[in-house]
C-alpha atoms as a PDB file:
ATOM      1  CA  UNK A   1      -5.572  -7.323 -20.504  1.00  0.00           C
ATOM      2  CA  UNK A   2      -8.618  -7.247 -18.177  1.00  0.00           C
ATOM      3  CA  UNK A   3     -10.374  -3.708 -17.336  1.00  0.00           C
ATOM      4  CA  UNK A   4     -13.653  -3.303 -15.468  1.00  0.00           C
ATOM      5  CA  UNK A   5     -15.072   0.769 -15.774  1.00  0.00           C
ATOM      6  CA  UNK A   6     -16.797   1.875 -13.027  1.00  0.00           C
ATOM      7  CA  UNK A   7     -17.911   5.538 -11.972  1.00  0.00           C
ATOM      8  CA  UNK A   8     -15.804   5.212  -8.818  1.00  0.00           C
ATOM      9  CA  UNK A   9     -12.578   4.323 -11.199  1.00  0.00           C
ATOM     10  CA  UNK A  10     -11.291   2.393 -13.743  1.00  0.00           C
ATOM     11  CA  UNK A  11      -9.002  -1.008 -12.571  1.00  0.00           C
ATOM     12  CA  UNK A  12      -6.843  -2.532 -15.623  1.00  0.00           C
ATOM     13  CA  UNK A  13      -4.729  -5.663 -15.179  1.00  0.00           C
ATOM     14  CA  UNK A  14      -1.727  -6.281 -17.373  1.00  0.00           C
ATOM     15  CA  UNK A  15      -0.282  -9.134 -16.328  1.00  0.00           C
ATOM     16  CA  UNK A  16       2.533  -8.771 -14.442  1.00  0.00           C
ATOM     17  CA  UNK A  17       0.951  -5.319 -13.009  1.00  0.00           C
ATOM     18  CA  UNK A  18      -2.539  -3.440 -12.174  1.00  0.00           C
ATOM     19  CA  UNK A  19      -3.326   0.273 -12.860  1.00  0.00           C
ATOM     20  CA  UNK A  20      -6.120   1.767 -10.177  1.00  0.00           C
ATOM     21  CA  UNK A  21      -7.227   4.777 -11.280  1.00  0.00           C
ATOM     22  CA  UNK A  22      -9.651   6.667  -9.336  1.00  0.00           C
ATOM     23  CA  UNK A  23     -12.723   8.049 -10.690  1.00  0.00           C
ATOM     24  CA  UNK A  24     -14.141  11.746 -11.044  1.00  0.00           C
ATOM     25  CA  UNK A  25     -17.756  11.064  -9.851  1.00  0.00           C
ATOM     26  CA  UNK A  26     -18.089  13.527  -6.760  1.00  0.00           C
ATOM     27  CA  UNK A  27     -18.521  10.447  -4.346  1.00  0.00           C
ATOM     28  CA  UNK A  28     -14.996   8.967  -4.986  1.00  0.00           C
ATOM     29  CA  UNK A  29     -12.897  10.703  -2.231  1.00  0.00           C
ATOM     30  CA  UNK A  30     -10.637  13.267  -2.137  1.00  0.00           C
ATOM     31  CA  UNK A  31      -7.511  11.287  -0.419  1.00  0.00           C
ATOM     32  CA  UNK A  32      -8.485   8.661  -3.834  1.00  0.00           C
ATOM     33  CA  UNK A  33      -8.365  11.472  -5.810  1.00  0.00           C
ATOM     34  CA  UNK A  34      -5.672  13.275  -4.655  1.00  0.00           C
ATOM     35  CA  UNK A  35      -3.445  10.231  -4.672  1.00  0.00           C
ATOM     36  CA  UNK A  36      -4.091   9.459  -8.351  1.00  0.00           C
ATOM     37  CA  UNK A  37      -3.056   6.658 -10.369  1.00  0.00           C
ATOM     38  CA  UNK A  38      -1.394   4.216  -8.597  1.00  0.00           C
ATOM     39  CA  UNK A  39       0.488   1.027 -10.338  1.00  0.00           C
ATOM     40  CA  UNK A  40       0.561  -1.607  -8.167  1.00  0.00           C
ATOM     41  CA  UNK A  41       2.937  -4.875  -9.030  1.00  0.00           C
ATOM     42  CA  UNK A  42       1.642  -8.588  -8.597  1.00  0.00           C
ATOM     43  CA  UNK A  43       4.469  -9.148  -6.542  1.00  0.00           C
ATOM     44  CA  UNK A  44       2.742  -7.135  -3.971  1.00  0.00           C
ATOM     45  CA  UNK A  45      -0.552  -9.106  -4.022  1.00  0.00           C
ATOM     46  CA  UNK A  46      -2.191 -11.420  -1.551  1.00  0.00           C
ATOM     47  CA  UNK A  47      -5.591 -11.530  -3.014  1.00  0.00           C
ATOM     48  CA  UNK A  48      -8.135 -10.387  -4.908  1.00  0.00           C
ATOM     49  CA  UNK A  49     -12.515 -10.784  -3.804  1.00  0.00           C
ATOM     50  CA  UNK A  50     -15.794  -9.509  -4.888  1.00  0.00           C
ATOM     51  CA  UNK A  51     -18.387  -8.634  -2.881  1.00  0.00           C
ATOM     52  CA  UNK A  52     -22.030  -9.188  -3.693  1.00  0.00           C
ATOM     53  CA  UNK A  53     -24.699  -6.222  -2.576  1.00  0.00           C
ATOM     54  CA  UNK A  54     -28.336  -5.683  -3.783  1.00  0.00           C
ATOM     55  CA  UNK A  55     -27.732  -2.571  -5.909  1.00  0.00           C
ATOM     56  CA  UNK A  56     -23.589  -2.208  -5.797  1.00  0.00           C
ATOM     57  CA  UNK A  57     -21.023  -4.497  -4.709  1.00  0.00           C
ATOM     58  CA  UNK A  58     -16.806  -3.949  -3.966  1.00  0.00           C
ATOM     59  CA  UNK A  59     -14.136  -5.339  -5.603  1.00  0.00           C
ATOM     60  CA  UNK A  60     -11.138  -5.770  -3.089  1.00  0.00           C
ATOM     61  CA  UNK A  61      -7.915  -5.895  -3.396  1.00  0.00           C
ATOM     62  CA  UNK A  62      -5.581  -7.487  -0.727  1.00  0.00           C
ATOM     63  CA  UNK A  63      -1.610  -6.539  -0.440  1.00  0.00           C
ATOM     64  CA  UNK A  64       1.195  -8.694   1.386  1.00  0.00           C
ATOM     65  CA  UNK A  65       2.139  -6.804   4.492  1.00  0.00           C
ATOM     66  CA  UNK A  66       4.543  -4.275   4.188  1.00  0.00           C
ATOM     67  CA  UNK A  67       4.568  -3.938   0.608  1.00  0.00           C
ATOM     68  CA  UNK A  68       2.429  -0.725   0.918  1.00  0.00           C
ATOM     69  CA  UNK A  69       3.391   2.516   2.773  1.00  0.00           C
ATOM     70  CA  UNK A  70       0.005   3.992   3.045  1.00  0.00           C
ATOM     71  CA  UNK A  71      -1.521   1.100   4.488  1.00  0.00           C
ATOM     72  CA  UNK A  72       1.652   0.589   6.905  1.00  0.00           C
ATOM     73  CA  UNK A  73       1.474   4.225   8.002  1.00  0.00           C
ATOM     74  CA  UNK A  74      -2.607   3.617   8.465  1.00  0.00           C
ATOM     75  CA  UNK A  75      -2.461   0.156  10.107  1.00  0.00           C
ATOM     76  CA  UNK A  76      -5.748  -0.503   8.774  1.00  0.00           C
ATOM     77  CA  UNK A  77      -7.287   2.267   9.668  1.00  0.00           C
ATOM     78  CA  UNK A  78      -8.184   3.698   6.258  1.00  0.00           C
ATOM     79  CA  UNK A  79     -12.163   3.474   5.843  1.00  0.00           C
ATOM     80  CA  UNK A  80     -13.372   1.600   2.601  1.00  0.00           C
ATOM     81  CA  UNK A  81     -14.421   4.932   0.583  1.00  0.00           C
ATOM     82  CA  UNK A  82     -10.469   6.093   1.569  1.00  0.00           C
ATOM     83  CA  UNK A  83      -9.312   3.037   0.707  1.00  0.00           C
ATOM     84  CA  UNK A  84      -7.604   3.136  -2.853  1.00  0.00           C
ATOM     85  CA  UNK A  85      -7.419  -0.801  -3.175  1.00  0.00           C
ATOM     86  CA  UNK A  86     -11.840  -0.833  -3.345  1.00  0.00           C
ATOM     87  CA  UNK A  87     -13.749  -0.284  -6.248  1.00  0.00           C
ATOM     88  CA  UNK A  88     -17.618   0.156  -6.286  1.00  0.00           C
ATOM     89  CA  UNK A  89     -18.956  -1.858  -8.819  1.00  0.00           C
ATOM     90  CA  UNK A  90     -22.638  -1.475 -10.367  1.00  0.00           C
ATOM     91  CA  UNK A  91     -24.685  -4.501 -10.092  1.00  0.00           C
ATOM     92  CA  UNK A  92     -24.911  -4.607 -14.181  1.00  0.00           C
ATOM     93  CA  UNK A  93     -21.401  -5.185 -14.177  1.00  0.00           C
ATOM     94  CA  UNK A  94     -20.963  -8.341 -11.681  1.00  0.00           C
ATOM     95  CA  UNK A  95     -20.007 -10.412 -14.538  1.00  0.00           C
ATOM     96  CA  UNK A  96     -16.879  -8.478 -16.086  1.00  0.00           C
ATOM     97  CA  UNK A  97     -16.351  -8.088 -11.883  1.00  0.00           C
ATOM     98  CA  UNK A  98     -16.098 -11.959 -11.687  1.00  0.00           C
ATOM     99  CA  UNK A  99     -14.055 -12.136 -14.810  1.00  0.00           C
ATOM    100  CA  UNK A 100     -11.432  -9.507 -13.357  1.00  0.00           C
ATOM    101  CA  UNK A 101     -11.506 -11.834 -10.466  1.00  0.00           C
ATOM    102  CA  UNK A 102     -10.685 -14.673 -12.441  1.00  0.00           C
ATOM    103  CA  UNK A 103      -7.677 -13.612 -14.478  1.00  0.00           C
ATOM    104  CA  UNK A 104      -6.225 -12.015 -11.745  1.00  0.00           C
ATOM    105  CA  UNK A 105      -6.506 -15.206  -8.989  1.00  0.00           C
ATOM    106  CA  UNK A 106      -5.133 -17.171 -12.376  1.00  0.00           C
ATOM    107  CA  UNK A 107      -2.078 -15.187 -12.738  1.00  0.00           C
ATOM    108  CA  UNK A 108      -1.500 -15.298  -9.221  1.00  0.00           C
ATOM    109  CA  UNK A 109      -1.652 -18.946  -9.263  1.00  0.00           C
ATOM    110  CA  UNK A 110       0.633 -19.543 -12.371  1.00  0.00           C
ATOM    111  CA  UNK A 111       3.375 -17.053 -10.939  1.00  0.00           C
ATOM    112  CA  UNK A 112       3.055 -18.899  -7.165  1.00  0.00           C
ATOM    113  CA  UNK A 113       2.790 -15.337  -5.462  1.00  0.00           C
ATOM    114  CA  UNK A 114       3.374 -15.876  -2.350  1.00  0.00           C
ATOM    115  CA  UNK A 115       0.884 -14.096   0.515  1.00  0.00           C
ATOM    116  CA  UNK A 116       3.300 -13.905   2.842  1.00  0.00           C
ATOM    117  CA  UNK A 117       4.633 -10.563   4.516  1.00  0.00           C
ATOM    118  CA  UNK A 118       7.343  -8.704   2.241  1.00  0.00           C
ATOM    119  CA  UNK A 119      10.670  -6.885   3.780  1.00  0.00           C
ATOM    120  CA  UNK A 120      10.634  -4.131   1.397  1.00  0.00           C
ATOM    121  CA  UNK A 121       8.084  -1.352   0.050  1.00  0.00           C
ATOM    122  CA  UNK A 122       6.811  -2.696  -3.121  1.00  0.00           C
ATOM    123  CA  UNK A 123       5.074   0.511  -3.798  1.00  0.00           C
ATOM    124  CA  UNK A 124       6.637   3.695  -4.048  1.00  0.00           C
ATOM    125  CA  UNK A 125       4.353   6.047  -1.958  1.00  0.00           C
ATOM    126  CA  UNK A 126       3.065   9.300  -2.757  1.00  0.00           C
ATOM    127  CA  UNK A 127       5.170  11.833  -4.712  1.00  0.00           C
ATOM    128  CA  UNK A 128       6.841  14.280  -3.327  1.00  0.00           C
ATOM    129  CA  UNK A 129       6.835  17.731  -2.387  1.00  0.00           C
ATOM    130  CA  UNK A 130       3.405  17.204  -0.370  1.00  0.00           C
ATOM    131  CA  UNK A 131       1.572  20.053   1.983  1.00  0.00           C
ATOM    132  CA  UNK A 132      -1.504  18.970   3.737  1.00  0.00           C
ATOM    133  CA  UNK A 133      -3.626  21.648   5.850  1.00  0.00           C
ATOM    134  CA  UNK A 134      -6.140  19.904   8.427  1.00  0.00           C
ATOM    135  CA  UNK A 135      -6.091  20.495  11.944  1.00  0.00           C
ATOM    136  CA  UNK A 136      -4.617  22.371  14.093  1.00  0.00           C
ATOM    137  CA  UNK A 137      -1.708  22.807  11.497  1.00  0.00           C
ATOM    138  CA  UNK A 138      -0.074  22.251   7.924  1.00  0.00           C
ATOM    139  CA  UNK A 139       2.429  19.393   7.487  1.00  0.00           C
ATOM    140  CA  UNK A 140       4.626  19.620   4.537  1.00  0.00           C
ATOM    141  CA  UNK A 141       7.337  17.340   3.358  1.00  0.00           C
ATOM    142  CA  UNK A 142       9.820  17.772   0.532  1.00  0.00           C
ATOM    143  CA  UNK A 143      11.377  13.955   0.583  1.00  0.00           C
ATOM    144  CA  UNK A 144      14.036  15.296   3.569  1.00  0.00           C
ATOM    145  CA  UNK A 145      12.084  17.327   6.280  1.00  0.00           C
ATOM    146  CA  UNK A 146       8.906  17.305   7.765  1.00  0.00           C
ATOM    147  CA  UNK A 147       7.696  20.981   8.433  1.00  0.00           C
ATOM    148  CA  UNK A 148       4.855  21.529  11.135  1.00  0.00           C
ATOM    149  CA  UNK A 149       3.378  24.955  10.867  1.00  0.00           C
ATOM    150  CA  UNK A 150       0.289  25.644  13.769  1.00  0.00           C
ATOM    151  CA  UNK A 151      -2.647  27.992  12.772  1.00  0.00           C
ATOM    152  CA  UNK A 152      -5.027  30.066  15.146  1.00  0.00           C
ATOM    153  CA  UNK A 153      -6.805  27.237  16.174  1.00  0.00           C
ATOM    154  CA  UNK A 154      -3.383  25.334  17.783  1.00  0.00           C
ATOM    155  CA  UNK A 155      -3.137  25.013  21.833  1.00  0.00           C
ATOM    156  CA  UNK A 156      -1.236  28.390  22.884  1.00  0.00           C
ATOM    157  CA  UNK A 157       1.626  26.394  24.876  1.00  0.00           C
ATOM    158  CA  UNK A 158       2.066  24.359  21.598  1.00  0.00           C
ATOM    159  CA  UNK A 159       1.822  27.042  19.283  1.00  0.00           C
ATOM    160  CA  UNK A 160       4.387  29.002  22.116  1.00  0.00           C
ATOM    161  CA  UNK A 161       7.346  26.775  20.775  1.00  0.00           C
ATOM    162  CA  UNK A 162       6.662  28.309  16.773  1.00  0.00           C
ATOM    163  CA  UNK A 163       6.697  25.810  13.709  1.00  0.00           C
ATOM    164  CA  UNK A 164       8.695  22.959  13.802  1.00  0.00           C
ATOM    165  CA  UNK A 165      11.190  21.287  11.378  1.00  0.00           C
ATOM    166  CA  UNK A 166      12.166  17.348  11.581  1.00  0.00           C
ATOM    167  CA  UNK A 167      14.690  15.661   9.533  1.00  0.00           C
ATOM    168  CA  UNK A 168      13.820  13.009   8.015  1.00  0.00           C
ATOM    169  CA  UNK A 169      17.143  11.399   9.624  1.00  0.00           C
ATOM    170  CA  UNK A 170      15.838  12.022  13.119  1.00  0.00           C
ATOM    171  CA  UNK A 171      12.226  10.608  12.524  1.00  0.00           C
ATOM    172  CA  UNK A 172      11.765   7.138  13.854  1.00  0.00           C
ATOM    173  CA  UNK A 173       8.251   6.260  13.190  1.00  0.00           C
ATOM    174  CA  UNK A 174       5.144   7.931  11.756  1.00  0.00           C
ATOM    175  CA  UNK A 175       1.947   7.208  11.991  1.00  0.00           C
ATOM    176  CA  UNK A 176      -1.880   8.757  11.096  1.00  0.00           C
ATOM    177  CA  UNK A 177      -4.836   7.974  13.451  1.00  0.00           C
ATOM    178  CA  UNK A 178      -8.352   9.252  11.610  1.00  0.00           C
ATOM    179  CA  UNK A 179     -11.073  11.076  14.773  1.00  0.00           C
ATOM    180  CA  UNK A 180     -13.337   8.657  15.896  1.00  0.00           C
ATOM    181  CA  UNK A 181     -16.177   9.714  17.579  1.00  0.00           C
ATOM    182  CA  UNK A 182     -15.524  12.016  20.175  1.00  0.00           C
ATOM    183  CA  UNK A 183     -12.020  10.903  19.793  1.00  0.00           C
ATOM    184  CA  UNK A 184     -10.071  13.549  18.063  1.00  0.00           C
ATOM    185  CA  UNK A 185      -7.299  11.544  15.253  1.00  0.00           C
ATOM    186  CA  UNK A 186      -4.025  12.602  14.126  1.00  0.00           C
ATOM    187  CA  UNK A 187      -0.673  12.435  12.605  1.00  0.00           C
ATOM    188  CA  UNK A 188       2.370  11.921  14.622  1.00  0.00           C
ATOM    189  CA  UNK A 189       5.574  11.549  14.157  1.00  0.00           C
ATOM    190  CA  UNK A 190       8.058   9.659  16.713  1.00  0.00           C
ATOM    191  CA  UNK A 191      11.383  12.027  16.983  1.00  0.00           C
ATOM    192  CA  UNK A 192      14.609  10.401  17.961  1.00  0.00           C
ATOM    193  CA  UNK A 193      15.978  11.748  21.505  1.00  0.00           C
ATOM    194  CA  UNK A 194      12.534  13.181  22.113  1.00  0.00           C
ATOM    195  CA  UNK A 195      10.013  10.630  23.361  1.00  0.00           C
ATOM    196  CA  UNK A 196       6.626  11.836  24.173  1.00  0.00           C
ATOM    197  CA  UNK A 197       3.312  10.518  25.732  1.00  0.00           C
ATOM    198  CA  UNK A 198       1.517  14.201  25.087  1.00  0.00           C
ATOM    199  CA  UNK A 199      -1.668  14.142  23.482  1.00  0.00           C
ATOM    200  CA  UNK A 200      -1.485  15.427  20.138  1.00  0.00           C
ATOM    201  CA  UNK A 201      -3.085  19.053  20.895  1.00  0.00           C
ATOM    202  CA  UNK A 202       0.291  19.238  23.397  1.00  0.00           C
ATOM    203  CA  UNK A 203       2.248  17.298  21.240  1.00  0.00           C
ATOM    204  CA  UNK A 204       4.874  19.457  18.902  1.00  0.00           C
ATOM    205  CA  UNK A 205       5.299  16.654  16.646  1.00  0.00           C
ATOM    206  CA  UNK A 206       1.941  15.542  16.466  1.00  0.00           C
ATOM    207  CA  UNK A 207      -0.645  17.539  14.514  1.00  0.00           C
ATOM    208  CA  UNK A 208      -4.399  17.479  15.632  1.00  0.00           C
ATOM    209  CA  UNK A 209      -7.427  16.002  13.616  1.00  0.00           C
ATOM    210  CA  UNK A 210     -11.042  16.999  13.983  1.00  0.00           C
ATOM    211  CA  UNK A 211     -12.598  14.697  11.842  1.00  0.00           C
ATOM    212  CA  UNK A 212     -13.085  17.320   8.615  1.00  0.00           C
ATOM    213  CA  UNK A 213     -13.242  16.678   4.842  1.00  0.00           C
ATOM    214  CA  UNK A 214      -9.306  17.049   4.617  1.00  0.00           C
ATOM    215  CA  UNK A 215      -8.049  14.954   7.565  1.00  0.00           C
ATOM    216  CA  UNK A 216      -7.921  12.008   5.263  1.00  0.00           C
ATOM    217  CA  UNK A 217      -5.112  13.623   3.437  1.00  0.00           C
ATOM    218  CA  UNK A 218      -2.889  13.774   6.225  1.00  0.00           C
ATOM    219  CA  UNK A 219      -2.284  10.401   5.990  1.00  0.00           C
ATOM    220  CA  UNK A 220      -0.514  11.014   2.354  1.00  0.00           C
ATOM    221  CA  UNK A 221       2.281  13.026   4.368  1.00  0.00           C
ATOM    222  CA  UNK A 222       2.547   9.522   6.510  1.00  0.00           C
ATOM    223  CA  UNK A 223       2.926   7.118   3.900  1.00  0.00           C
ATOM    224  CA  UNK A 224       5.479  10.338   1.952  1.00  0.00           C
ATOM    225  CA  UNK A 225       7.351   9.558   5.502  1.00  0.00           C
ATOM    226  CA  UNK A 226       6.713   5.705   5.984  1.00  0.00           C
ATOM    227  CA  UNK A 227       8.390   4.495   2.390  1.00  0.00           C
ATOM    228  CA  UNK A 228      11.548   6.495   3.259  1.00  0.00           C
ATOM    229  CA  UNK A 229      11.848   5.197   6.752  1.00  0.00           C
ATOM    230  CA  UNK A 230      13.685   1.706   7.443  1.00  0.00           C
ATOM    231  CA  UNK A 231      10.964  -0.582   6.921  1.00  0.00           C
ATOM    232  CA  UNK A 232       9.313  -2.143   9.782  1.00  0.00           C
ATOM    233  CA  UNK A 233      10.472  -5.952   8.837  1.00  0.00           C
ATOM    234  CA  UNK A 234      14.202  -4.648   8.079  1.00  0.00           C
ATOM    235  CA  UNK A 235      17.434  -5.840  10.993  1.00  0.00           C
ATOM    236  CA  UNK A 236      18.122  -3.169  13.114  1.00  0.00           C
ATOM    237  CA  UNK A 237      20.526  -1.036  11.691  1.00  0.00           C
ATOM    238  CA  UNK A 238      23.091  -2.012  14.819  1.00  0.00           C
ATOM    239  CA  UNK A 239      22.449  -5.593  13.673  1.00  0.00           C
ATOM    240  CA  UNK A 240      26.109  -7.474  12.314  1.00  0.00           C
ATOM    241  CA  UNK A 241      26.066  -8.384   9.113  1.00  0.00           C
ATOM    242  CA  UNK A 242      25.767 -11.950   8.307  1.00  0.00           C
ATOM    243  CA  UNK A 243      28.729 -14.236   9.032  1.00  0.00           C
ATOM    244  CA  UNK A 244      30.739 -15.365   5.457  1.00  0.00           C
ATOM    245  CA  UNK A 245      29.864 -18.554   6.264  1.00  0.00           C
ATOM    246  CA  UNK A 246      26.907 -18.317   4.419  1.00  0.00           C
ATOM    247  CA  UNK A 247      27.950 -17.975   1.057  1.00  0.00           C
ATOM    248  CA  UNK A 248      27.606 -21.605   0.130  1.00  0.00           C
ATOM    249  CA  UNK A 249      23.589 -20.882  -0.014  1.00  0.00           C
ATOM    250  CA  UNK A 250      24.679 -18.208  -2.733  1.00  0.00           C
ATOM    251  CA  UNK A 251      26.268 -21.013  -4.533  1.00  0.00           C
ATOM    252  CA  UNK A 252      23.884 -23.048  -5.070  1.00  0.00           C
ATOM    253  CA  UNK A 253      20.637 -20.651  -5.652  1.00  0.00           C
ATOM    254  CA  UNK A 254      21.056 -21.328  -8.829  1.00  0.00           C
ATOM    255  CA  UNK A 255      20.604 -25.366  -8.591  1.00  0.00           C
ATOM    256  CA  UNK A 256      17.722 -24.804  -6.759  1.00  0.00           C
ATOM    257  CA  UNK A 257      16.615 -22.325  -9.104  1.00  0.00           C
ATOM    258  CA  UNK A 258      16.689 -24.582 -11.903  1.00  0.00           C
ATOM    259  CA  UNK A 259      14.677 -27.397  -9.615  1.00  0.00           C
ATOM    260  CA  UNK A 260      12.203 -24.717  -8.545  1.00  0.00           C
ATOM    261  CA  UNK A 261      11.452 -24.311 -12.592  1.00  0.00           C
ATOM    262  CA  UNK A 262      11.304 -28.188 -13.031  1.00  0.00           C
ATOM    263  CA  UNK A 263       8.766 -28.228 -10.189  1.00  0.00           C
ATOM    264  CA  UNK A 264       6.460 -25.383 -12.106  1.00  0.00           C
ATOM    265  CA  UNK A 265       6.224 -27.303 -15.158  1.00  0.00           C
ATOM    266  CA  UNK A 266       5.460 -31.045 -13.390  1.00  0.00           C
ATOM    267  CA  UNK A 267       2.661 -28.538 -11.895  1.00  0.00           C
ATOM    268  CA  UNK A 268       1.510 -26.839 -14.783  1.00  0.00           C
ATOM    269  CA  UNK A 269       1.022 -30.582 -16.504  1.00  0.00           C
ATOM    270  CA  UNK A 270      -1.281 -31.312 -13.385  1.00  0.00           C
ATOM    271  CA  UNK A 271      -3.030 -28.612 -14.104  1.00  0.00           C
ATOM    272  CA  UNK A 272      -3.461 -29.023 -17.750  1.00  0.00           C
ATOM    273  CA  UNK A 273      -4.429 -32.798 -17.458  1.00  0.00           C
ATOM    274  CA  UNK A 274      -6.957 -31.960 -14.486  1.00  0.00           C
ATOM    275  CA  UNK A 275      -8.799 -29.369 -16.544  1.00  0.00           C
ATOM    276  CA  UNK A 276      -7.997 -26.417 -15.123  1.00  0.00           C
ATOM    277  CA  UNK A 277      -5.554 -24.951 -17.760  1.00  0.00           C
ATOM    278  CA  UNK A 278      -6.884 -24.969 -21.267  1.00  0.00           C
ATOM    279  CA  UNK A 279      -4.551 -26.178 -24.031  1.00  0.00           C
ATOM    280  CA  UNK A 280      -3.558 -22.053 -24.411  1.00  0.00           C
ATOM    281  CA  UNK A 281      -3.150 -21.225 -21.450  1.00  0.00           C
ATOM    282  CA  UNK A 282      -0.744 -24.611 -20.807  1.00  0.00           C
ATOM    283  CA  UNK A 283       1.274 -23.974 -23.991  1.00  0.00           C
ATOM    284  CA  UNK A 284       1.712 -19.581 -22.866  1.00  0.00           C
ATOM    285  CA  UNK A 285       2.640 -20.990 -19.137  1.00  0.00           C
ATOM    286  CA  UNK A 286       5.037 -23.663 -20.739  1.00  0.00           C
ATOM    287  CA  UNK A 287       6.677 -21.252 -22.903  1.00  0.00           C
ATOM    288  CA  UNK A 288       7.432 -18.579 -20.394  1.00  0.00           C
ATOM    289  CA  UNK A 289       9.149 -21.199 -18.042  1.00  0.00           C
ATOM    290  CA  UNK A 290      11.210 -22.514 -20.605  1.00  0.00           C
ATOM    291  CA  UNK A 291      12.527 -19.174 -20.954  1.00  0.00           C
ATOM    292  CA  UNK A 292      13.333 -19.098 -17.618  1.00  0.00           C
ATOM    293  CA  UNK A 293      15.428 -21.407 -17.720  1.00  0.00           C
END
């Protein structure tokens, strides 16, 4: 195991898995620490980088697209201190930062995890039931409905309507936009039979963002959404399913698994005879093929 300690959190790699946990110093953010824990699975990695600064640097973590509903929900949008795959690291502490590094981009090698996109959440979201107040309104979702409730502060022609409830059936997309500038942000949901080009403050299935302390959060309720939606790379579900004819590849998966395995150990020698695996770490790579196959 590898674990770097940090007063913005704690990162531990296992292996096969990493545990983020955020930390309780008052500068780690309250979407970071509201989220929690989160156990993310190599699987779902692309990458892994440090990043040099005078007094602090970041250690950054890079997922596969699609494997994470926050980020899908966010589209990038998330800034770094929001951003639950960062972690601040003290200058004093580059060196067990590299080393993290290290074992990480090594297991990532030996495994041959791919960094291409994924067709499936490979994390699990945020749990559910979740209310979020920010805005012109409170969004609250119990894993089946969305609930928008509007507070004094709503438009009066979209407060007129009262609260709204969307099922989760009839919710096509979601999405969270933070308030940049004098731009105000927000999180809206796309509603099946109901297409809209309002702004948010006239939208009833869009709540407003200001840009407070709290905003942040909203994007929680997206990603609650976003990992219970269809996800983005799935067929559409009027797609026909695939014609029988293709059940020959299913018979001979495993062949090719079998050659795939015999590839990973001609590698693994290369490896071990150019130097880059010691004698250990050649023998513990060896083994767990074997037992593969």
């Amino acid at each position: 195991m590898a674990e770097i300690i940090q007063r913005d959190g704690t990162w531990a790699f296992y292996g096969d898995t990493l545990r983020l946990t955020p930390g309780r110093d008052k500068n780690v953010s309250l979407l970071r620490k509201t989220l929690g824990e989160l156990t993310v699975p190599l699987a779902a990695l692309a990458g892994i980088s440090l990043e040099h600064g005078k007094k602090s640097g970041r250690l950054r973590l890079r997922l596969r697209d699609g494997a994470d509903p926050l980020l899908q929900a966010t589209g990038g949008r998330l800034t770094d201190s929001h951003d639950p795959y960062q972690l601040t690291v003290e200058s004093d502490r580059f060196g067990v930062a590299e080393y993290f590094v290290d074992e990480v981009r090594h297991t990532l090698l030996l495994d041959q995890v791919p960094t291409s996109a994924v067709e499936e959440f490979l994390l699990p979201g945020p749990a559910v039931p979740l209310s979020v107040s920010a805005g012109d309104g409170t969004a609250t979702f119990d894993g089946e409905q969305v609930r928008l409730e509007w507070n004094w502060k709503t438009e009066d022609a979209k407060a007129a309507a009262g609260s709204r409830t969307l099922a989760l059936t009839d919710i096509r997309a979601v999405e969270w936009h933070p308030a940049v500038g004098l731009e105000n942000g927000c999180l809206r949901f796309t509603v099946k039979n109901a297409p809209t080009k309002a702004p948010p403050k006239y939208d009833p299935n869009s709540v407003e963002l200001w840009g407070f302390k709290k905003d942040p959060l909203m994007a929680l309720v997206a990603a609650a959404v976003q990992v219970r939606l269809p996800h983005p790379s799935a067929p559409p579900a009027d797609e026909p399913p695939k014609q029988l004819d293709q059940a020959p590849e299913a018979e001979t998966s495993r062949e090719d698994d079998h050659d795939a395995l015999l590839r990973r150990l001609r590698e693994l020698g290369e490896l071990h005879r150019s130097g880059v695996l010691t004698d250990e770490e050649f023998t513990m790579a060896k083994q767990a093929v074997l037992k593969r196959m």
